[in-house]
PDB file of N, CA and C in Angstrom:
ATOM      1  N   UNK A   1     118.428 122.757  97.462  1.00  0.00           N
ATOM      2  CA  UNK A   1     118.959 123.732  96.540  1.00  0.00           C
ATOM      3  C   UNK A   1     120.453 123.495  96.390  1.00  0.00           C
ATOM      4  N   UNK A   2     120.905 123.796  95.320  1.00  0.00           N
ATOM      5  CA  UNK A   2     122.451 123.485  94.681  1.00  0.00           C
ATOM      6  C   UNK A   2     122.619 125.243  94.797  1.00  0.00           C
ATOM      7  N   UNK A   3     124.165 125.156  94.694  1.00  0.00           N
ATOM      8  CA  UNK A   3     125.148 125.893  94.673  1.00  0.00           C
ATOM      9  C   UNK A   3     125.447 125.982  93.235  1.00  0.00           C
ATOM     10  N   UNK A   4     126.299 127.008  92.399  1.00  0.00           N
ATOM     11  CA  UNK A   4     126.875 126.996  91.466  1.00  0.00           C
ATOM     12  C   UNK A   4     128.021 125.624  91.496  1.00  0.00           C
ATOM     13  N   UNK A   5     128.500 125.526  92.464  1.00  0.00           N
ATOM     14  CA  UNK A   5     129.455 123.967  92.147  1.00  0.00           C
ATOM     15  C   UNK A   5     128.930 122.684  92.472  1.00  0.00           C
ATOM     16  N   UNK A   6     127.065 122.959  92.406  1.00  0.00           N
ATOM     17  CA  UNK A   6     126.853 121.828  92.418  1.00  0.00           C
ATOM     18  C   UNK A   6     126.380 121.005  93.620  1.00  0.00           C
ATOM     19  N   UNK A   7     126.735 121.781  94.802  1.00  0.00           N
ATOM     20  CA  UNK A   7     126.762 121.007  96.304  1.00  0.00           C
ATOM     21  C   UNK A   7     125.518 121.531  97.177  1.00  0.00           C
ATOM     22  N   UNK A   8     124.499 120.724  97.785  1.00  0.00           N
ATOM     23  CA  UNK A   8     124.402 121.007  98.723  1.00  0.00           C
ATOM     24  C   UNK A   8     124.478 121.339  99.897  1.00  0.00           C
ATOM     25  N   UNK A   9     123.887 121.813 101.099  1.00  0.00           N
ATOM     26  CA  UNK A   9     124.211 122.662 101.801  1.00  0.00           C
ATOM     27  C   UNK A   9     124.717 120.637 103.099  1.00  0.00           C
ATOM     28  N   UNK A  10     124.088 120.122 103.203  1.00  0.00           N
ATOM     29  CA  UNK A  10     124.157 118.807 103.519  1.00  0.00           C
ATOM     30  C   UNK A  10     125.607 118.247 103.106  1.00  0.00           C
ATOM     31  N   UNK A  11     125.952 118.252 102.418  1.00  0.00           N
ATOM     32  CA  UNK A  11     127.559 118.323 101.532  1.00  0.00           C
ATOM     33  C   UNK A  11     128.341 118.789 101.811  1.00  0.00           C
ATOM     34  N   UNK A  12     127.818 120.092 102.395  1.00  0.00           N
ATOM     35  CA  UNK A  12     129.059 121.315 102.896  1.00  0.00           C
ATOM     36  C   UNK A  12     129.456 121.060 104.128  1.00  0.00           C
ATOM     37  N   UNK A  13     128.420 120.766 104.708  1.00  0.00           N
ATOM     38  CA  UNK A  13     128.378 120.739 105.965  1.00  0.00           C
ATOM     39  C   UNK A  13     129.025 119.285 106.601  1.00  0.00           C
ATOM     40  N   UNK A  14     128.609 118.475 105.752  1.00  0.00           N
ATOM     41  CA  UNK A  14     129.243 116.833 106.364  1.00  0.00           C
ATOM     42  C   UNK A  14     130.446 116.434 105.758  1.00  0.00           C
ATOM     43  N   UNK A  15     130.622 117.398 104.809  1.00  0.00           N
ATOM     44  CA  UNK A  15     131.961 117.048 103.470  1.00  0.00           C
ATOM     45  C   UNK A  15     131.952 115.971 102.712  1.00  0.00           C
ATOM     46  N   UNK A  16     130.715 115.463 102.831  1.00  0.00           N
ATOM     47  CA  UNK A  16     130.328 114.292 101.583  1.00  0.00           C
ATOM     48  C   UNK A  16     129.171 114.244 101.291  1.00  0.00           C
ATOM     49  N   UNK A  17     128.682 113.647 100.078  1.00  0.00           N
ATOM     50  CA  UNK A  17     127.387 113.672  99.427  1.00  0.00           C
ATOM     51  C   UNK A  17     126.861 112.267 100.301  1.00  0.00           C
ATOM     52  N   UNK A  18     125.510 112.569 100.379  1.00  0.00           N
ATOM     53  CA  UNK A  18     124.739 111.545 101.567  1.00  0.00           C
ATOM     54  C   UNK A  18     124.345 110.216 100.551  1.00  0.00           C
ATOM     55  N   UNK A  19     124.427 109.141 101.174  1.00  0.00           N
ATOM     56  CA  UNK A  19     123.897 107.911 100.037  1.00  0.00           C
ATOM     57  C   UNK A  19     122.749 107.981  99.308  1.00  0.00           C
ATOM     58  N   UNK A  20     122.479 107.629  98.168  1.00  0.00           N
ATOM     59  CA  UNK A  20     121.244 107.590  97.709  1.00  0.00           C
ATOM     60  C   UNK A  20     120.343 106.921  98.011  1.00  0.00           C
ATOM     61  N   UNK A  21     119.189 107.965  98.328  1.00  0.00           N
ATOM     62  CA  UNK A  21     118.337 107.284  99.433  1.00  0.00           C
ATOM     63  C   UNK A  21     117.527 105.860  98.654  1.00  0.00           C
ATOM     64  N   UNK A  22     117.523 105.585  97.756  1.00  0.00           N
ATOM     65  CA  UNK A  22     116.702 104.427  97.351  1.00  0.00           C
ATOM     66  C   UNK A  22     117.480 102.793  97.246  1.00  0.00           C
ATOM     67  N   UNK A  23     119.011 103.367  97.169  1.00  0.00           N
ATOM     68  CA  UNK A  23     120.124 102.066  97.187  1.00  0.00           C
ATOM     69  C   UNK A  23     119.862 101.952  98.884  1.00  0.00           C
ATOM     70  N   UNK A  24     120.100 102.818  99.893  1.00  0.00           N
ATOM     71  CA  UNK A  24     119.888 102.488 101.029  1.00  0.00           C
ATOM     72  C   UNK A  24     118.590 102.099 101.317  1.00  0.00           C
ATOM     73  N   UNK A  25     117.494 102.353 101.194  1.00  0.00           N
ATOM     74  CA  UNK A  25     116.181 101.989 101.703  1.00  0.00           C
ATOM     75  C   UNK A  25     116.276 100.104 101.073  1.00  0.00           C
ATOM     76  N   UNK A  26     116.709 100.087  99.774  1.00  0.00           N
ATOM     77  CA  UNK A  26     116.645  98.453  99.682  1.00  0.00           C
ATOM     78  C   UNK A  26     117.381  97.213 100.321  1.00  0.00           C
ATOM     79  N   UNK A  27     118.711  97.895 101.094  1.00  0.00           N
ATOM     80  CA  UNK A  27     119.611  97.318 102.060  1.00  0.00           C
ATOM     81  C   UNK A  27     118.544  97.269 103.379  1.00  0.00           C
ATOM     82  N   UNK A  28     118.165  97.804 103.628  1.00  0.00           N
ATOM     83  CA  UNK A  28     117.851  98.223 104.908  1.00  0.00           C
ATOM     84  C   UNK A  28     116.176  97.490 105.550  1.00  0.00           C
ATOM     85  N   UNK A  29     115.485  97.644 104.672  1.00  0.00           N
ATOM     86  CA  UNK A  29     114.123  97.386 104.476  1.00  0.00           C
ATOM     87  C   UNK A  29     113.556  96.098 103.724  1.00  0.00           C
ATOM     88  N   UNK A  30     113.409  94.791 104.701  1.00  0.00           N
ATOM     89  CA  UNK A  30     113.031  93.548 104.256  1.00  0.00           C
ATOM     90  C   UNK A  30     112.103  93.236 103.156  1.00  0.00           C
ATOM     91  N   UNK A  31     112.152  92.650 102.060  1.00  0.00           N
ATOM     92  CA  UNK A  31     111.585  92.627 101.082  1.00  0.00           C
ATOM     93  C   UNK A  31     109.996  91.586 101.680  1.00  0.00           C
ATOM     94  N   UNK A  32     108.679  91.544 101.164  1.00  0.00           N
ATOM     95  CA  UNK A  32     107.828  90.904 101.741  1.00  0.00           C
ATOM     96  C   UNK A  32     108.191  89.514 101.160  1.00  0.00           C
ATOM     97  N   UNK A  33     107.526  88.438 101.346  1.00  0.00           N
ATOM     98  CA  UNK A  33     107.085  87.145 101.518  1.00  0.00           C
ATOM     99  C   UNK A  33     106.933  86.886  99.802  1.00  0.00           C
ATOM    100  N   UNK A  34     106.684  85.736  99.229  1.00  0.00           N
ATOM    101  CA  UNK A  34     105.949  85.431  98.384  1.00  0.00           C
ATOM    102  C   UNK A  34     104.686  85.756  98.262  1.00  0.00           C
ATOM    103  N   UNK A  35     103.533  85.787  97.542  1.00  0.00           N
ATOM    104  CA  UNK A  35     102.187  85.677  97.796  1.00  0.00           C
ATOM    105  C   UNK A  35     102.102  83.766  97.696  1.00  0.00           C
ATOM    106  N   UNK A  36     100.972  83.510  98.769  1.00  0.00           N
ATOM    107  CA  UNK A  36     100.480  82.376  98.724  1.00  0.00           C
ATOM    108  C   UNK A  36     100.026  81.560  97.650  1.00  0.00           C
ATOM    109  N   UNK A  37     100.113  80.576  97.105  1.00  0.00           N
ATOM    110  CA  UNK A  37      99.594  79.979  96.584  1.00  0.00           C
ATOM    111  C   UNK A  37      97.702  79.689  96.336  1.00  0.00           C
ATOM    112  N   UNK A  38      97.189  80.395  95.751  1.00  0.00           N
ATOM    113  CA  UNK A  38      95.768  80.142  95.571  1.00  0.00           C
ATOM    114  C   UNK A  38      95.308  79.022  95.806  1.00  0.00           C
ATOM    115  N   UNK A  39      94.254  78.534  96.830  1.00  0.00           N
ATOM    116  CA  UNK A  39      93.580  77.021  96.451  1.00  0.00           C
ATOM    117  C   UNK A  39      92.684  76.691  95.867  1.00  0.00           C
ATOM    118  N   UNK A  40      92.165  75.637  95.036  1.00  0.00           N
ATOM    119  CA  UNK A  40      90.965  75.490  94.006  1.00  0.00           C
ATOM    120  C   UNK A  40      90.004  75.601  94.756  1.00  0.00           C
ATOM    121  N   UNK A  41      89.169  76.295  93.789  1.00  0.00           N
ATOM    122  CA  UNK A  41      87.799  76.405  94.523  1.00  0.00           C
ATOM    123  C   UNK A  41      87.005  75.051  94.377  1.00  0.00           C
ATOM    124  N   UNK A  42      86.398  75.085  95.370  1.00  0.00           N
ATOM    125  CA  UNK A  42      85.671  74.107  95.323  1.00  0.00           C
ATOM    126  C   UNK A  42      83.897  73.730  94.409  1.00  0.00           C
ATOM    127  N   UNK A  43      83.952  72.855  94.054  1.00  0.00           N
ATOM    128  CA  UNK A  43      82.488  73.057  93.325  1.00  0.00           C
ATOM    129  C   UNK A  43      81.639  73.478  93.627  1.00  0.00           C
ATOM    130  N   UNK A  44      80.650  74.313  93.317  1.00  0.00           N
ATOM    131  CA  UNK A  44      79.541  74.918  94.042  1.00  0.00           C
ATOM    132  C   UNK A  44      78.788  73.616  93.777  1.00  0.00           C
ATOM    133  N   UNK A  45      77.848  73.263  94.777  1.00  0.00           N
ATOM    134  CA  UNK A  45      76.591  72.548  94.900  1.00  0.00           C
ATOM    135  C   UNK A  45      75.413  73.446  94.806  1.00  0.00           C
ATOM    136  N   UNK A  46      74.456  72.362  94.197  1.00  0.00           N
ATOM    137  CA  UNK A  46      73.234  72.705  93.813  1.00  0.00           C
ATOM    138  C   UNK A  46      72.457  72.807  94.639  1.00  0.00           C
ATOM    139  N   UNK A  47      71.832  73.341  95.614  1.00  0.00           N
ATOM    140  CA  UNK A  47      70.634  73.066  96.108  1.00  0.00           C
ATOM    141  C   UNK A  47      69.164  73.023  95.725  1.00  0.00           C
ATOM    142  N   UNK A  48      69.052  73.702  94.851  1.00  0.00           N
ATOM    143  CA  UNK A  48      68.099  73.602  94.446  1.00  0.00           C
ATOM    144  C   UNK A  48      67.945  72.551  93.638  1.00  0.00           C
ATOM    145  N   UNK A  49      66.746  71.648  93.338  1.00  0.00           N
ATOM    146  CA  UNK A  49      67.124  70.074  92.348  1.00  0.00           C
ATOM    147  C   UNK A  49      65.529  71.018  91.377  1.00  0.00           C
ATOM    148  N   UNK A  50      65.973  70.107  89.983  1.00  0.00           N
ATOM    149  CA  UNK A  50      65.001  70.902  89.254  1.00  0.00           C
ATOM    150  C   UNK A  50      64.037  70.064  89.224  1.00  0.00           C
ATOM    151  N   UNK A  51      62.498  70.173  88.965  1.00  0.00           N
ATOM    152  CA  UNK A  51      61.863  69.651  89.302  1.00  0.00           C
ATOM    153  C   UNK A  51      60.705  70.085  87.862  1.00  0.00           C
ATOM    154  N   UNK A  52      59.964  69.011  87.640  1.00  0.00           N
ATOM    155  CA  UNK A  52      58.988  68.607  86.439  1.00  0.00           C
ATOM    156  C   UNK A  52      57.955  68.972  86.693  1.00  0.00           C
ATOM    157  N   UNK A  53      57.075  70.127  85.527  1.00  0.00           N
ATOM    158  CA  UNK A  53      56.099  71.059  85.961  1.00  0.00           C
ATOM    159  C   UNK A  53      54.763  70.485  85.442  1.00  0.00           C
TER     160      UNK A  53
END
């Protein structure tokens, strides 16, 4: 909750406005990896052979 001038009670109390939490969480918190590279699939084989009725 704000005040008429604007301030939280967090503000008042520390005498400064706290960092914004999303500029800090991206300093702070390692970004992941790449994703892997997909490998080709391989051909499916037939097992079954067709056969003359």
């Amino acid at each position: 909750m704000r005040r008429a001038d604007q301030t939280t009670a967090a503000e008042r109390f520390f005498g400064r406005a706290p960092p914004p939490l999303f500029e800090q969480l991206l300093e702070r918190v390692p970004l992941p990896p790449r994703p892997r590279r997909r490998r080709a699939r391989a051909p499916k084989v037939s097992y079954l052979s067709p056969m003359a009725a």
